[in-house]
C-alpha atoms as a PDB file:
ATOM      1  CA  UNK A   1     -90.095 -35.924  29.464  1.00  0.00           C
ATOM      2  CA  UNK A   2     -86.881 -36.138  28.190  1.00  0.00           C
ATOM      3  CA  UNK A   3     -83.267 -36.522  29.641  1.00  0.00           C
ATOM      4  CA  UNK A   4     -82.263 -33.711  31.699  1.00  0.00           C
ATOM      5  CA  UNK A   5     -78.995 -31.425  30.395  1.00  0.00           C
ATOM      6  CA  UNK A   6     -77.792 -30.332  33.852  1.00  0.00           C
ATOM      7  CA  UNK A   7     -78.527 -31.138  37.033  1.00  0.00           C
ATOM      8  CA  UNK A   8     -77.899 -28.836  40.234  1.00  0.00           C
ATOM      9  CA  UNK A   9     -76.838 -31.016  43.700  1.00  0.00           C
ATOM     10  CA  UNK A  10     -75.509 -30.406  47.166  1.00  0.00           C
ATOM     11  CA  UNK A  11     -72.175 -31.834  47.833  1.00  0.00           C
ATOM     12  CA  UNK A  12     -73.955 -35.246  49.612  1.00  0.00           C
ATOM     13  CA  UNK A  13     -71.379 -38.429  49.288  1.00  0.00           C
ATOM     14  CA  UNK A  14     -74.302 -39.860  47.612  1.00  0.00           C
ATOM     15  CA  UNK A  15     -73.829 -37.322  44.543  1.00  0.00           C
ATOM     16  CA  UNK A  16     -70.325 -38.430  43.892  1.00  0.00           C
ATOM     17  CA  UNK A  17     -70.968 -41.784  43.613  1.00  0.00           C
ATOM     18  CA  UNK A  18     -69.091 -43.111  40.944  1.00  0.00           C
ATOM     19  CA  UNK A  19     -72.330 -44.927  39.013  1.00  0.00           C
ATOM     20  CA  UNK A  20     -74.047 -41.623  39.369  1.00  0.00           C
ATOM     21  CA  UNK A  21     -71.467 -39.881  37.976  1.00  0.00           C
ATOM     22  CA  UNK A  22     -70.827 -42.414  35.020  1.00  0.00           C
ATOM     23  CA  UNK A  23     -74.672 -42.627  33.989  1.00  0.00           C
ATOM     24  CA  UNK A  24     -75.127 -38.447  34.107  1.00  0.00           C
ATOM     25  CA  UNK A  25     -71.821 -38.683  31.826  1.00  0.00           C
ATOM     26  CA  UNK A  26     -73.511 -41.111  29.641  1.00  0.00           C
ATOM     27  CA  UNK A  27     -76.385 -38.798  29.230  1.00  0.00           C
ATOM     28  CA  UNK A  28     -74.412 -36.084  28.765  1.00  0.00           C
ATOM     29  CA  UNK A  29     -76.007 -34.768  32.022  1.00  0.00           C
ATOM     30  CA  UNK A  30     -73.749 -31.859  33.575  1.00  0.00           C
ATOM     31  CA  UNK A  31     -73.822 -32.589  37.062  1.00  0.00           C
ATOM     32  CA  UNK A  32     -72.905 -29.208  38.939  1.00  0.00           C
ATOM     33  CA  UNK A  33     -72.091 -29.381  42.640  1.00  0.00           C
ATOM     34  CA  UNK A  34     -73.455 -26.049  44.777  1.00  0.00           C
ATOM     35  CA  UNK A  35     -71.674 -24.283  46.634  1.00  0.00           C
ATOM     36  CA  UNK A  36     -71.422 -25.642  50.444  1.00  0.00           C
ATOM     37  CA  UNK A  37     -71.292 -21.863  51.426  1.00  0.00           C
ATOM     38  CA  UNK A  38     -73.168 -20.522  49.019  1.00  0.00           C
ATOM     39  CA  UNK A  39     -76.751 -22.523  48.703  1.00  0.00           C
ATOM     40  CA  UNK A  40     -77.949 -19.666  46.698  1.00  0.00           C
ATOM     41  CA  UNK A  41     -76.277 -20.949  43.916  1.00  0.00           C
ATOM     42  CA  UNK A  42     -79.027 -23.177  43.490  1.00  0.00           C
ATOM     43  CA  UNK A  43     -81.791 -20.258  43.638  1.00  0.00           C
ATOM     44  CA  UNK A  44     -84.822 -22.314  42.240  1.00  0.00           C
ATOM     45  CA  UNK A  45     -84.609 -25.118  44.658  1.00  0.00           C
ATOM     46  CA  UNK A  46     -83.932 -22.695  47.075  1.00  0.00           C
ATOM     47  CA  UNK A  47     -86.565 -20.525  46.872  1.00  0.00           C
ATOM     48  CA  UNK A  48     -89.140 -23.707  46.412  1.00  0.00           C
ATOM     49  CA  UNK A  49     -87.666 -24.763  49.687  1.00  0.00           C
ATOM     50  CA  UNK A  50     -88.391 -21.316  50.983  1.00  0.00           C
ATOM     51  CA  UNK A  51     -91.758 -21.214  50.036  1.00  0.00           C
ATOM     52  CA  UNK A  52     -92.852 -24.974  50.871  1.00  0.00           C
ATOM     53  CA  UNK A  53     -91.516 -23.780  54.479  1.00  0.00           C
ATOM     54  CA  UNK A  54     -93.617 -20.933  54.680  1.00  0.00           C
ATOM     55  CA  UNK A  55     -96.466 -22.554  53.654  1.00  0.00           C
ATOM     56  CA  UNK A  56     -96.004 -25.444  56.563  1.00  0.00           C
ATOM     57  CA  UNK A  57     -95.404 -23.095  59.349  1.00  0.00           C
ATOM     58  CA  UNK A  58     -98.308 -21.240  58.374  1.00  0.00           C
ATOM     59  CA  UNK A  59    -100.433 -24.370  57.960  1.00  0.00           C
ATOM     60  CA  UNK A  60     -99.136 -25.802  61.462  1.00  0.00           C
ATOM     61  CA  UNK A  61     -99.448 -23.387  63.632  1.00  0.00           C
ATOM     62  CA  UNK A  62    -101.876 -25.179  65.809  1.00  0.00           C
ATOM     63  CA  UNK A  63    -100.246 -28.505  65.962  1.00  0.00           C
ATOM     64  CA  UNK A  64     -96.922 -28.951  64.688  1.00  0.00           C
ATOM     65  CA  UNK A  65     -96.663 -32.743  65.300  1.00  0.00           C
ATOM     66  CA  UNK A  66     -98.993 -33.472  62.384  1.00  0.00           C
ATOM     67  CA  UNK A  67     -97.012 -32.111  59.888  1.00  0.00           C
ATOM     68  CA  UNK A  68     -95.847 -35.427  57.936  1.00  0.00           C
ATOM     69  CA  UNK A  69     -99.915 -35.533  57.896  1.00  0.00           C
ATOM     70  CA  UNK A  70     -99.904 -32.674  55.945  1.00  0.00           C
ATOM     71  CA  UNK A  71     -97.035 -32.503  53.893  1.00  0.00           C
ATOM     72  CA  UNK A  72     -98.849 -33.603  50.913  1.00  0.00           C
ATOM     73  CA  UNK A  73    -101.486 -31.176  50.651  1.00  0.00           C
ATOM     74  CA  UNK A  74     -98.343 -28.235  50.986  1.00  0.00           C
ATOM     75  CA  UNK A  75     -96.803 -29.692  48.171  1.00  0.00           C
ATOM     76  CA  UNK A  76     -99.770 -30.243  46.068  1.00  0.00           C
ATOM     77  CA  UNK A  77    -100.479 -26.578  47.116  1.00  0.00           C
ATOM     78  CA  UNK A  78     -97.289 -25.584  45.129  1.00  0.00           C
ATOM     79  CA  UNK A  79     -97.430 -27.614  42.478  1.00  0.00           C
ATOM     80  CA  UNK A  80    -100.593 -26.336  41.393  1.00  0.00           C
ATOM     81  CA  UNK A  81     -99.907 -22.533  42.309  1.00  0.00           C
ATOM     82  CA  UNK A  82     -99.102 -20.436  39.097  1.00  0.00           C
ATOM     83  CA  UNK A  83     -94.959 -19.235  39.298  1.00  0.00           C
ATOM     84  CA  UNK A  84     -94.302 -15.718  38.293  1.00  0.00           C
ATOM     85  CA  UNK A  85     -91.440 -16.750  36.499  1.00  0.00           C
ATOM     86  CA  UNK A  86     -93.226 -19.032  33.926  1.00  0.00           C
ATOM     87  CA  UNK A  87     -96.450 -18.439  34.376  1.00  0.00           C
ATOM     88  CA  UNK A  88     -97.786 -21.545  34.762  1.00  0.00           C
ATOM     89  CA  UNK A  89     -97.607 -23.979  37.648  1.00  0.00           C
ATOM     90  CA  UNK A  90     -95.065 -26.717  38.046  1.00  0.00           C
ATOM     91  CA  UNK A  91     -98.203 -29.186  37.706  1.00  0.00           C
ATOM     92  CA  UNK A  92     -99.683 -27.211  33.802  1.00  0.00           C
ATOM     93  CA  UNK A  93     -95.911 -27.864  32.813  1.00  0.00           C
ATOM     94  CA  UNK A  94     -95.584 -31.314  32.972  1.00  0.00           C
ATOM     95  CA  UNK A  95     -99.189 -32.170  32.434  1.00  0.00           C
ATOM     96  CA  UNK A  96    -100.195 -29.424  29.662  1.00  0.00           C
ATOM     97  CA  UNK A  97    -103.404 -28.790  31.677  1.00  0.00           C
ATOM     98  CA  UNK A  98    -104.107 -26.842  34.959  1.00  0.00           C
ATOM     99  CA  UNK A  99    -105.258 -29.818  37.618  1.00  0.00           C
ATOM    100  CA  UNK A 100    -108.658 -30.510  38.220  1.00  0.00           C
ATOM    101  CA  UNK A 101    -109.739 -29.870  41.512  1.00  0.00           C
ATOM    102  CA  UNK A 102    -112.948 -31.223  43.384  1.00  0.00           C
ATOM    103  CA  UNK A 103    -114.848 -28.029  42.957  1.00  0.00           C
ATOM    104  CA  UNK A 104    -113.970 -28.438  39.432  1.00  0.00           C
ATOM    105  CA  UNK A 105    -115.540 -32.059  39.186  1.00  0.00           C
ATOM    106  CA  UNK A 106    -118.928 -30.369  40.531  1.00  0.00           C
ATOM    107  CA  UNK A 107    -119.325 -28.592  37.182  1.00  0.00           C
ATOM    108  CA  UNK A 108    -122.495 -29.823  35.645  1.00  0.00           C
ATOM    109  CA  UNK A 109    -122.200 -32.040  33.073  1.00  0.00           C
ATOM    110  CA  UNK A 110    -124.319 -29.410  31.048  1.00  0.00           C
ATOM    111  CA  UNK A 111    -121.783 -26.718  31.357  1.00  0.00           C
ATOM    112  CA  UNK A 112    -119.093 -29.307  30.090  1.00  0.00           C
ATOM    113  CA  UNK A 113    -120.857 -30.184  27.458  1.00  0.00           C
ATOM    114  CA  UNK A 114    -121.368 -26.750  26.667  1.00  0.00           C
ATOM    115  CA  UNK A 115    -117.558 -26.408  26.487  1.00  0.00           C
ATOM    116  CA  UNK A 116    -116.850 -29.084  24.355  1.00  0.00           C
ATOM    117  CA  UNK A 117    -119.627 -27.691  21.694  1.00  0.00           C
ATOM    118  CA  UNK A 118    -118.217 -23.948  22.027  1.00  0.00           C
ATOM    119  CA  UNK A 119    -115.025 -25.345  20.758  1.00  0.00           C
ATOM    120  CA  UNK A 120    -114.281 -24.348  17.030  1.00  0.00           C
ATOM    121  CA  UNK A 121    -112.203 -27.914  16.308  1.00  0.00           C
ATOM    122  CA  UNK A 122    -113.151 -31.780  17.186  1.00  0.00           C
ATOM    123  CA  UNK A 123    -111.895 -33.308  20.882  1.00  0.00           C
ATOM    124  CA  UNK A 124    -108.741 -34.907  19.078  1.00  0.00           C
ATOM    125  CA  UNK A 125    -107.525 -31.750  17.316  1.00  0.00           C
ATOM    126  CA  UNK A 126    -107.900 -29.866  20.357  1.00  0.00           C
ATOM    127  CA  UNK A 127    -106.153 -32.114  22.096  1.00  0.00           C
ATOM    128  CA  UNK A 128    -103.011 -31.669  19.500  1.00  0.00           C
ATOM    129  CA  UNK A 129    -103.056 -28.442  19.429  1.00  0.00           C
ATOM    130  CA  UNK A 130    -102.643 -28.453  23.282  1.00  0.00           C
ATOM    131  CA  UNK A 131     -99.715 -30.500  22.957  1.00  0.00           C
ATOM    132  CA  UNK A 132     -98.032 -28.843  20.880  1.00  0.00           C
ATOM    133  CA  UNK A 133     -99.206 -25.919  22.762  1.00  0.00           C
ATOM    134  CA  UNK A 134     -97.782 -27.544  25.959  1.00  0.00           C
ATOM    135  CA  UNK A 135     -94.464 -28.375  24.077  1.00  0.00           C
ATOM    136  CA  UNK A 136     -93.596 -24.376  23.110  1.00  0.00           C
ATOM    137  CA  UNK A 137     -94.573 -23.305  26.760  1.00  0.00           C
ATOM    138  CA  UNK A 138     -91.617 -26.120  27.826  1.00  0.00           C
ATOM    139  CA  UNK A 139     -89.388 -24.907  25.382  1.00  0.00           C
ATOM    140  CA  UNK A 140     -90.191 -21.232  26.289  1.00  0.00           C
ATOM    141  CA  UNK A 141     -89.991 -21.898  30.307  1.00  0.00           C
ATOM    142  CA  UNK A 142     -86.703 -23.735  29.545  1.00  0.00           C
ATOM    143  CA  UNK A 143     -84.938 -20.890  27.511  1.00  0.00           C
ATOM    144  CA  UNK A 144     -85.915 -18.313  30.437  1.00  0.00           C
ATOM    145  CA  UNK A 145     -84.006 -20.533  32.854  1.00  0.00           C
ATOM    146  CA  UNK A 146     -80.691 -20.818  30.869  1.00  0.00           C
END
């Protein structure tokens, strides 16, 4: 959704590549190196990392070998959980909806009908109203994190 303006790394070789340098300076990407003693400098990825840990060693406690197994669902766990900081989940962000999860999908078709009637504007208007919706909560989440 849109080129990025900056872009926080670790000091990897790999991030001082000369073509990845070149194309963020083509983009007008700043590319800002963190700190090697200070990883807090990156607080968001940080604290992501933090929590997806958490979540693993609570989730493994029984058998730590299977946790490639189960890194997916403790990511999808994460990206779905609402932050405090926006509001929303990572997932609502990009996708302008909260995801649909299986218990969701058991929902009667009745009771989704029922939803779609309740509305006070067609399917398609709704639908651009929660884009542009979707668009100011970006916009709004972004300014915070300036």
């Amino acid at each position: 959704f849109g080129v990025p303006v900056k872009i926080i790394v670790d000091n990897a070789m790999s991030f001082r590549a000369r073509p990845l340098v070149a194309m963020c300076k083509g983009y007008g990407i700043n590319l800002t190196y963190a700190s090697n003693y200070n990883p807090q400098g990156n607080g968001q990825a940080e604290s992501s990392n933090k929590n997806l840990l958490k979540i693993i060693r609570r989730t493994l406690e029984l058998n730590k070998r299977k946790w490639g197994e189960q890194l997916k669902f403790v990511v999808w766990a994460d990206r779905i959980t609402v932050k405090r900081a926006t509001g929303k989940s990572p997932f609502e962000l990009v996708y302008g909806t909260q995801a649909l999860l299986p218990l969701h999908m058991q929902l009667s078709s009745y009771q989704f009908i029922q939803q779609l009637e309740d509305q006070e504007v067609s399917p398609h208007d709704a639908c651009i109203n929660q884009i542009v919706e979707l668009d100011e909560e970006r916009r709004a989440s972004h300014q915070r994190h300036i």
